[in-house]
Protein backbone atom coordinates (compact mmCIF):
# COMPACT_ATOMS: atom_id res chain seq x y z
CA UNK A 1 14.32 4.14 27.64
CA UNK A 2 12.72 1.92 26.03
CA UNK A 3 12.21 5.05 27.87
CA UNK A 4 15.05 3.31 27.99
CA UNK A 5 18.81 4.59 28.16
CA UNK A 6 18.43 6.36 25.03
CA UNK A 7 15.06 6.55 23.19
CA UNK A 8 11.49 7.41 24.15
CA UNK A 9 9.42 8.96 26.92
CA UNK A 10 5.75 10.45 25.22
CA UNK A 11 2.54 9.07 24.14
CA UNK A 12 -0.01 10.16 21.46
CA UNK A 13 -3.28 7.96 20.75
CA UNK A 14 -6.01 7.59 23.21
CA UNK A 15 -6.48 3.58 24.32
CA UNK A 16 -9.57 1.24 22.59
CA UNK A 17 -10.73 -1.80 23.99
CA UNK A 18 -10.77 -3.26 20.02
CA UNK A 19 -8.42 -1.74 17.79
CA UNK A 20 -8.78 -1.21 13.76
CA UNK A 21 -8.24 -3.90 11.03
CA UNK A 22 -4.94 -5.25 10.64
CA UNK A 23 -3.18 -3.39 7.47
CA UNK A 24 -1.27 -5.50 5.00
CA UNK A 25 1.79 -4.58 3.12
CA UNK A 26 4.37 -6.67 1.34
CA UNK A 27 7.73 -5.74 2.02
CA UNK A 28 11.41 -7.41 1.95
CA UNK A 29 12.08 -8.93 5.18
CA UNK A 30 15.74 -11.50 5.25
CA UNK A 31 15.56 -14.77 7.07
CA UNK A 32 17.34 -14.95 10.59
CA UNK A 33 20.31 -17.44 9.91
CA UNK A 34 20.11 -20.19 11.99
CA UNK A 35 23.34 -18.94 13.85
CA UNK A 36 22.29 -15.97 14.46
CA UNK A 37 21.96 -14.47 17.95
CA UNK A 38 21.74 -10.91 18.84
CA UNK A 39 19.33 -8.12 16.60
CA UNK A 40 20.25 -4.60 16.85
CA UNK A 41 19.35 -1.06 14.80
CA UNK A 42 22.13 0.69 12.46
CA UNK A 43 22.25 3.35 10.45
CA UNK A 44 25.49 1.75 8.60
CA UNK A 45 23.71 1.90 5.36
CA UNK A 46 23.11 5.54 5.13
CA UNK A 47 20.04 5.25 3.48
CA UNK A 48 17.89 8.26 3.76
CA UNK A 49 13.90 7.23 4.04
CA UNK A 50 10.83 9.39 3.54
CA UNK A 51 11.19 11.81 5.62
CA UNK A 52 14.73 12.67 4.89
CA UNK A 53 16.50 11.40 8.26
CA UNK A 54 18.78 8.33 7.46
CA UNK A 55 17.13 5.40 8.61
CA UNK A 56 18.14 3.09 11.28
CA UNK A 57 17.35 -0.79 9.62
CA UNK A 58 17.31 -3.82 11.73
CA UNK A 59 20.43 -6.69 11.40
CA UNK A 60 20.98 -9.76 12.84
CA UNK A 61 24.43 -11.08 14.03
CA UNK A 62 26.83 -14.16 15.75
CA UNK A 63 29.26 -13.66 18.92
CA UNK A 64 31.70 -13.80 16.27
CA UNK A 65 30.19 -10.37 14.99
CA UNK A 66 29.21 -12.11 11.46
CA UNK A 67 26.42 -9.43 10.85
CA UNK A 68 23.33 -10.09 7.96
CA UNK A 69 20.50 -7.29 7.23
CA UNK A 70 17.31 -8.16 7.99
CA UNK A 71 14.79 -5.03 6.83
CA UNK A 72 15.12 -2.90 3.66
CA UNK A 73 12.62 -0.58 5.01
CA UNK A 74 13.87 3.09 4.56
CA UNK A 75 12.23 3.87 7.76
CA UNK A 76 13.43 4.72 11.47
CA UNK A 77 12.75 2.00 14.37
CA UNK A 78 12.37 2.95 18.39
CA UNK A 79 12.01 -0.57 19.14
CA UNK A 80 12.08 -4.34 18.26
CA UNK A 81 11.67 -7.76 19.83
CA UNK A 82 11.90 -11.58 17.87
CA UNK A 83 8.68 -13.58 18.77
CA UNK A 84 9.86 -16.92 20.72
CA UNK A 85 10.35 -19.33 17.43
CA UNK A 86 12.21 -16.53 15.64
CA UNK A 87 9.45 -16.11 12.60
CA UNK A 88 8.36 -12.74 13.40
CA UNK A 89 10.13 -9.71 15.00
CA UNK A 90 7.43 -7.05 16.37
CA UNK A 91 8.70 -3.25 16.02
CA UNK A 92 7.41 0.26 16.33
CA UNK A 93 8.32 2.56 13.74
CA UNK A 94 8.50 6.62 13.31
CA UNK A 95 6.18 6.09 9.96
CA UNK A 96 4.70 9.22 10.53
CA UNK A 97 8.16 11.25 11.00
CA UNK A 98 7.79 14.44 12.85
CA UNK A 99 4.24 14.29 14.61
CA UNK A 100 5.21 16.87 17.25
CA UNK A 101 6.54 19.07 14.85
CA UNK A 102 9.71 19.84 16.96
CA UNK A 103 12.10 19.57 14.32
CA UNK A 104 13.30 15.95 15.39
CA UNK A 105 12.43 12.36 15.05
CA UNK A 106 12.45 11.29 18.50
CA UNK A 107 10.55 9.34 21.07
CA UNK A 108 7.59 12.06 21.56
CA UNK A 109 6.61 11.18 17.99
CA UNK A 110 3.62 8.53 17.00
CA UNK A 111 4.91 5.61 16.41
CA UNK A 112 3.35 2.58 14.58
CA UNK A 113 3.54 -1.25 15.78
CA UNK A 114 4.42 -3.48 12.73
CA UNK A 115 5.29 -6.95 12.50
CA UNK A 116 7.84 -8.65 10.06
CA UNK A 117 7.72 -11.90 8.75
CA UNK A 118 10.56 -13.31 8.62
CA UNK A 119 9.72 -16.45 6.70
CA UNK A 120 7.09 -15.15 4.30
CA UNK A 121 9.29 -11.66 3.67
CA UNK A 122 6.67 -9.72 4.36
CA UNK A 123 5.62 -7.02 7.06
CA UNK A 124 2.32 -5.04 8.20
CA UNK A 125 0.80 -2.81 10.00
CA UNK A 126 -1.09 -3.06 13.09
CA UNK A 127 -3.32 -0.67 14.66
CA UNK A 128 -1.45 2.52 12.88
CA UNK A 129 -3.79 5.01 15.44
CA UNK A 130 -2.18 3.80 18.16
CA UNK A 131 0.80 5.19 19.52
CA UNK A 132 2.77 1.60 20.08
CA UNK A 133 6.01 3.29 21.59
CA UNK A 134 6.11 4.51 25.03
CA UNK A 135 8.74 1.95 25.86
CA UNK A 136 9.60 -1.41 24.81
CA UNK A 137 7.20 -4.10 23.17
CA UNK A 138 7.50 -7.56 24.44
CA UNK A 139 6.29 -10.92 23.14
CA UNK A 140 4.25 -12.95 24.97
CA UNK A 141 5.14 -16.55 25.34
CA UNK A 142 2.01 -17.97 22.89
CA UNK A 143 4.00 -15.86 20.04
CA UNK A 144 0.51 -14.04 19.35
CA UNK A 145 0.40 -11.40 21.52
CA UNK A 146 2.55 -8.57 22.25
CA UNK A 147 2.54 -5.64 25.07
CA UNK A 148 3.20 -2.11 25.25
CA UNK A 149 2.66 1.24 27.00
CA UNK A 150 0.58 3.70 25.28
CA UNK A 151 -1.39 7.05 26.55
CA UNK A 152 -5.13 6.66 27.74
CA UNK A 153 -7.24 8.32 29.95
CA UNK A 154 -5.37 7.26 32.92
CA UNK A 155 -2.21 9.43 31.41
CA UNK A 156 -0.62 5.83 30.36
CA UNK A 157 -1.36 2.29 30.72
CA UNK A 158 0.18 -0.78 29.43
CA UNK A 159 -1.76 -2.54 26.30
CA UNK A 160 -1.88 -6.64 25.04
CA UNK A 161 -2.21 -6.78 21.58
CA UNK A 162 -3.40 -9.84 19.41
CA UNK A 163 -1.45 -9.39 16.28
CA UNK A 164 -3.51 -11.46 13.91
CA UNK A 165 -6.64 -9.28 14.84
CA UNK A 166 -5.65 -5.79 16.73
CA UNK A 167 -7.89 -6.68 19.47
CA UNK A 168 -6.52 -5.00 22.46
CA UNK A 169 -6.78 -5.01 26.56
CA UNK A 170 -5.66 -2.76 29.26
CA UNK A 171 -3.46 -4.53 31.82
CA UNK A 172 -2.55 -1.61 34.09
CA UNK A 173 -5.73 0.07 35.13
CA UNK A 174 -5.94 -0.82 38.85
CA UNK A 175 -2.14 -0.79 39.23
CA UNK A 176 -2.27 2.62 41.66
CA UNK A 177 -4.97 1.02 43.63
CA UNK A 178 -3.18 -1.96 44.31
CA UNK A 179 0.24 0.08 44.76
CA UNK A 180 -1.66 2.01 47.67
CA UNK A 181 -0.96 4.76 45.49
CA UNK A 182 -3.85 7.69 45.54
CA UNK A 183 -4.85 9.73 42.44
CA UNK A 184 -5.68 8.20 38.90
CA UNK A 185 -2.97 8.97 36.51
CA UNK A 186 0.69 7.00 36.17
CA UNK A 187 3.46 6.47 33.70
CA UNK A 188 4.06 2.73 32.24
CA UNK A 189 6.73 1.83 30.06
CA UNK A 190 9.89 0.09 29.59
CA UNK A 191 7.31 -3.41 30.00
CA UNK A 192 8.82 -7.10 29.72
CA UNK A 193 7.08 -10.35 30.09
CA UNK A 194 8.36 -13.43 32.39
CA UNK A 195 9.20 -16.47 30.76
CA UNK A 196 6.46 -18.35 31.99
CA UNK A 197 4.01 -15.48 30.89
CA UNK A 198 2.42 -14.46 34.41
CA UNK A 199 4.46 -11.35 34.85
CA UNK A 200 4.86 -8.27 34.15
CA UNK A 201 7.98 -6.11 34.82
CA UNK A 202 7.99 -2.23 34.10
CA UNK A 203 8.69 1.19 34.84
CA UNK A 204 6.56 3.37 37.13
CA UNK A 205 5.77 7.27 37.80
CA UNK A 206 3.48 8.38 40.19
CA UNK A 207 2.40 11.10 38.32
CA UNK A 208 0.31 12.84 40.70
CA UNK A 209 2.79 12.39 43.39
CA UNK A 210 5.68 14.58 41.44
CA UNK A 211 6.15 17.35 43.35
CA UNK A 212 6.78 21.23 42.04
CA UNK A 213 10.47 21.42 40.64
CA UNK A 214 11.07 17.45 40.32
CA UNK A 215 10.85 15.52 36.82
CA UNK A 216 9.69 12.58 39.04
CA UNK A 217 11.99 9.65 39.57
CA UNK A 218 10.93 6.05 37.41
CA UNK A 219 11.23 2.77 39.37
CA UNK A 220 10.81 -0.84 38.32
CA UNK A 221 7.50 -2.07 39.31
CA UNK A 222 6.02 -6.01 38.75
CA UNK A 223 2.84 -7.12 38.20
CA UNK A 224 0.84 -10.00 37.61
CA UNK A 225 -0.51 -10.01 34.08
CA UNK A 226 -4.35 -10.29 35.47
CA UNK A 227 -3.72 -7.28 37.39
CA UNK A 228 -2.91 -8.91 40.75
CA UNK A 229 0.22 -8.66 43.25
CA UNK A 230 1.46 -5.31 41.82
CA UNK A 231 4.72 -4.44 44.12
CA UNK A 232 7.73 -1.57 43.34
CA UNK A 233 11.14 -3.26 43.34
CA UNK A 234 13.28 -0.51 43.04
CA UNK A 235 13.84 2.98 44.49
CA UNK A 236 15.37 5.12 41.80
CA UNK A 237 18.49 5.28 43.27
CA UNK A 238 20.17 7.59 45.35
CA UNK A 239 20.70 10.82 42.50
CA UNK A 240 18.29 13.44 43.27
CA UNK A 241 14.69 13.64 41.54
CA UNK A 242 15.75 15.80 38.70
CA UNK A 243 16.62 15.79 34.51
CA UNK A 244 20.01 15.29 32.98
CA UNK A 245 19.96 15.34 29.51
CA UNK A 246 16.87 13.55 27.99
CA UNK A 247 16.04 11.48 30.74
CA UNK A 248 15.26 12.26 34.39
CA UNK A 249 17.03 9.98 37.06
CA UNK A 250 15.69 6.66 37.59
CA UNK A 251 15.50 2.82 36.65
CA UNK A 252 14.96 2.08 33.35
CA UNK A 253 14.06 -0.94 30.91
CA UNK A 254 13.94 -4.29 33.17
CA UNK A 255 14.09 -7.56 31.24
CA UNK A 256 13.55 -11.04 33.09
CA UNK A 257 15.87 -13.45 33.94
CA UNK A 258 15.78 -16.92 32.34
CA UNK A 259 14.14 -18.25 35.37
CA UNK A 260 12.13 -15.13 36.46
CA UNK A 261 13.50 -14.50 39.33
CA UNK A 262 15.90 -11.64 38.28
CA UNK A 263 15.68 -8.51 36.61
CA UNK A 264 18.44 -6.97 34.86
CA UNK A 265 17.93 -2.39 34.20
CA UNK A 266 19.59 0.48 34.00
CA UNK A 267 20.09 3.31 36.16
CA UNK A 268 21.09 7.08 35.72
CA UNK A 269 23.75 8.15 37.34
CA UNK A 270 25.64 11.75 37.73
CA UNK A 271 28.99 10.74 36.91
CA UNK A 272 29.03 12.35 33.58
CA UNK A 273 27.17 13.23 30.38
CA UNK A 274 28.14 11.14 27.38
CA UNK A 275 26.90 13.69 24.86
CA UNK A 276 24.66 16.50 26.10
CA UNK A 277 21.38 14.85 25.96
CA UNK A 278 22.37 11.70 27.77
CA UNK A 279 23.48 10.95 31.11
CA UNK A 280 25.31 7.87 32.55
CA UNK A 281 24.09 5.21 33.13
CA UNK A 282 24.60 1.19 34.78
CA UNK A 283 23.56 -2.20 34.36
CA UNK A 284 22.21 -3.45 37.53
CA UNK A 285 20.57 -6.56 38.45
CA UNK A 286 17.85 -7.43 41.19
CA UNK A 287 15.83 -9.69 42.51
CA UNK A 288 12.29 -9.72 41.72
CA UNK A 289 11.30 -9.03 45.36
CA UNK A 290 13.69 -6.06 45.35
CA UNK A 291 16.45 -7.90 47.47
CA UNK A 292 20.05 -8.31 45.85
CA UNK A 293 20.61 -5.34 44.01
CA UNK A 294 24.15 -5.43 42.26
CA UNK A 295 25.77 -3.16 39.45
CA UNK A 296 27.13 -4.87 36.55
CA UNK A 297 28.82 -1.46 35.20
CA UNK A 298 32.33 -0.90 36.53
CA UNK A 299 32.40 1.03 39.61
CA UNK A 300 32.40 5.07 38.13
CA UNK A 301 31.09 4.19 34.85
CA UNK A 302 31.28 7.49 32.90
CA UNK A 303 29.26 5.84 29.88
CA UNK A 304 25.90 4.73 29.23
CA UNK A 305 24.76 1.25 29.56
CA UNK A 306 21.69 0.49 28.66
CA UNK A 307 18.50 -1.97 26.92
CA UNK A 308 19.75 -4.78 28.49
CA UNK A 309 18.41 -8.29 27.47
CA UNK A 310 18.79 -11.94 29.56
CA UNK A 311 19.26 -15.53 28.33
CA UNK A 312 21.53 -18.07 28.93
CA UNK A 313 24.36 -16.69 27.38
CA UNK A 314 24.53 -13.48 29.88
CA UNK A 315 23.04 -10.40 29.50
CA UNK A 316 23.76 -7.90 26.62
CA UNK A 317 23.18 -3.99 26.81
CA UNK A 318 24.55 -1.57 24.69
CA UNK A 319 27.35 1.19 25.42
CA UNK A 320 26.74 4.64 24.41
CA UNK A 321 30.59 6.41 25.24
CA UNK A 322 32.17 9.78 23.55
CA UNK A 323 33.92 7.85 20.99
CA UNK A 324 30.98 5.35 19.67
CA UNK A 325 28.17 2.67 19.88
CA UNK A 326 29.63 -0.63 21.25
CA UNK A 327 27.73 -4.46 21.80
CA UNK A 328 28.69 -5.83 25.83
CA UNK A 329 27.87 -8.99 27.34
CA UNK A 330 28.25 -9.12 31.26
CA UNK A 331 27.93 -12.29 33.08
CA UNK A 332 25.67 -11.98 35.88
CA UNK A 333 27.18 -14.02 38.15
CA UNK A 334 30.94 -13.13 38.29
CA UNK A 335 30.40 -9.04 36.76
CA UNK A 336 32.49 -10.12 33.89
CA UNK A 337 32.05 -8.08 30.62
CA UNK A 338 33.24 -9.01 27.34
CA UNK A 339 32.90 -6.72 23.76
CA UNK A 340 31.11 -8.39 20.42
CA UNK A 341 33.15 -7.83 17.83
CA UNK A 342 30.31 -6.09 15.87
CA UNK A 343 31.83 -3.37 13.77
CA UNK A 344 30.42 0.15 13.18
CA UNK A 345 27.11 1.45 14.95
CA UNK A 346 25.19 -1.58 16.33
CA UNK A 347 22.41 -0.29 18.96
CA UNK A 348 19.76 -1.61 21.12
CA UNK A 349 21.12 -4.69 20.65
CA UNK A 350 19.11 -7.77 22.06
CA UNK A 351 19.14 -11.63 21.88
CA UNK A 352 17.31 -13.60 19.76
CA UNK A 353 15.02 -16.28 20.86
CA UNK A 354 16.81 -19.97 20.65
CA UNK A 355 13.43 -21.24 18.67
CA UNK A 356 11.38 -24.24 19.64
């Protein structure tokens, strides 16, 4: 899911108000070419890192599926964004491997935040302590900051980072209160900011509202970013309050539209299980004030659809199906889909900022 469709759920690392020094390391991080326009995770290069799964590495390609590799890490992302003038790409990596010791590399592991430079080649660290992966990191418009969920004493709140510095703030810690929600603890992931940087979009448990028997079902919530105007926009759907697979049913992973207005997610379903840890799931788009709602996915979608990102040029999402991992851009307007011609495994694939 961010918890998205298909990766992470947990949270290890209690939240500071001012995180540690920012670590340096020198690395090889590619350029973005200047064509370039969707980043997505492989494991094409079969490269086994430290810990002796095969890493997933981060590439860059066109709508004509011309595909260049962008890290030479050895190591496994969860998640990855491109800051807004395409110099830096903030990711959260398993660096620790198995923290849970569970026999798996997975989403309940610790995760680290780093950031790559793509001009200067080089990547770091920042604030290794801190679990930076309960969900999806987003960039903030300044191209400084990032966000992401990460466990506190609230059970989980959502965290802006200042990457030069690792100084840190809690955004989410009246969001109950202003939900009309009672109790203190609450789940916060899958975040995304708006393009003019107000906003907050995100998933949302009521934790102390899950009743005996029920996994409790995630909905997309919004928020202001000063921790005003906090409103639910989605209900779950209509499949029962209950696990299939990784993932109980729910919303998942909202991303803004270019104007704000819009959010694109995904959605378990119960049609059928794509491999026996994942579920269904749709595209669907909604308004920000929860009116409109409209599925994208073809009407008894049997695979899963899911991380979907929003420009311009439509909205991508990835398709998890029996027989592979495939790129899809749907057109929000008309439903239309159409397939990148990205060979081999090309997940969590997301647009790339145009640049200033």
């Amino acid at each position: 899911m961010r918890i998205g469709a298909c990766l992470g759920l947990a949270g290890a690392a209690m939240l500071g108000l001012v995180a540690p020094a920012v670590a340096a390391e020198a690395a090889r991080v590619a350029a973005i070419p200047a064509d370039a326009k969707l980043i997505f995770a492989s494991d094409r290069a079969q490269e086994k890192g430290a810990f002796g799964a095969v890493s997933n590495e981060l590439y860059v390609a066109t709508l004509d599926g011309e595909v260049t590799r962008i890290t030479y890490s050895r190591q496994l992302h969860d998640h990855f964004v491109v800051s807004p003038d395409r110099t830096r790409i903030a990711t959260d990596r398993y660096s620790r491997g198995d923290t849970n010791k569970d026999g798996r590399i997975f989403s309940n592991d610790h995760k680290v935040l780093w950031i790559l430079d793509t001009v200067a080649g080089s990547e770091r660290e920042v604030d290794p302590d801190t679990d930076a992966g309960n969900g999806g990191i987003a960039w903030f418009p300044d191209g400084r900051h990032v966000v992401f969920g990460t466990q506190s004493d609230l059970f989980m709140d959502l965290v802006k980072v200042d990457i030069d510095t690792g100084e840190t703030a809690a955004l989410t810690r009246g969001l109950k209160k202003l939900l009309g929600h009672e109790g203190p603890r609450k789940f916060v992931s899958d975040v995304d900011v708006s393009p003019d940087g107000q906003w907050l979009a995100f998933v949302y448990v009521d934790v102390d509202a899950i009743e005996p028997g029920e996994s409790g079902k995630p909905r997309i919530a919004v928020m202001k970013v000063d921790g005003s105007a906090a409103h639910l926009v989605t209900d779950g759907g209509p499949a029962p309050s209950r696990r299939r697979g990784d993932w109980p049913n729910g919303d998942f992973d909202p991303d803004f539209s270019p104007d704000g207005t819009r959010l694109s997610f995904q959605r378990q379903t119960e049609t059928a299980m794509v491999y026996p840890t994942l579920s269904s799931m749709d595209i669907m788009t909604v308004s920000v004030d929860g009116t409109g709602l409209r599925r994208l996915s073809p009407e008894g979608n049997a695979n899963c659809h899911g991380i979907s990102s929003w420009t311009a040029d439509g909205i991508v999402f990835t398709e998890w199906s029996k027989t592979g991992v495939s790129s899809l851009v749907a057109d929000p307007d008309t439903g239309a889909i159409v397939r990148v011609p990205i060979e081999g495994n090309a997940s969590f694939v997301q647009w790339i900022p145009p640049g200033r």
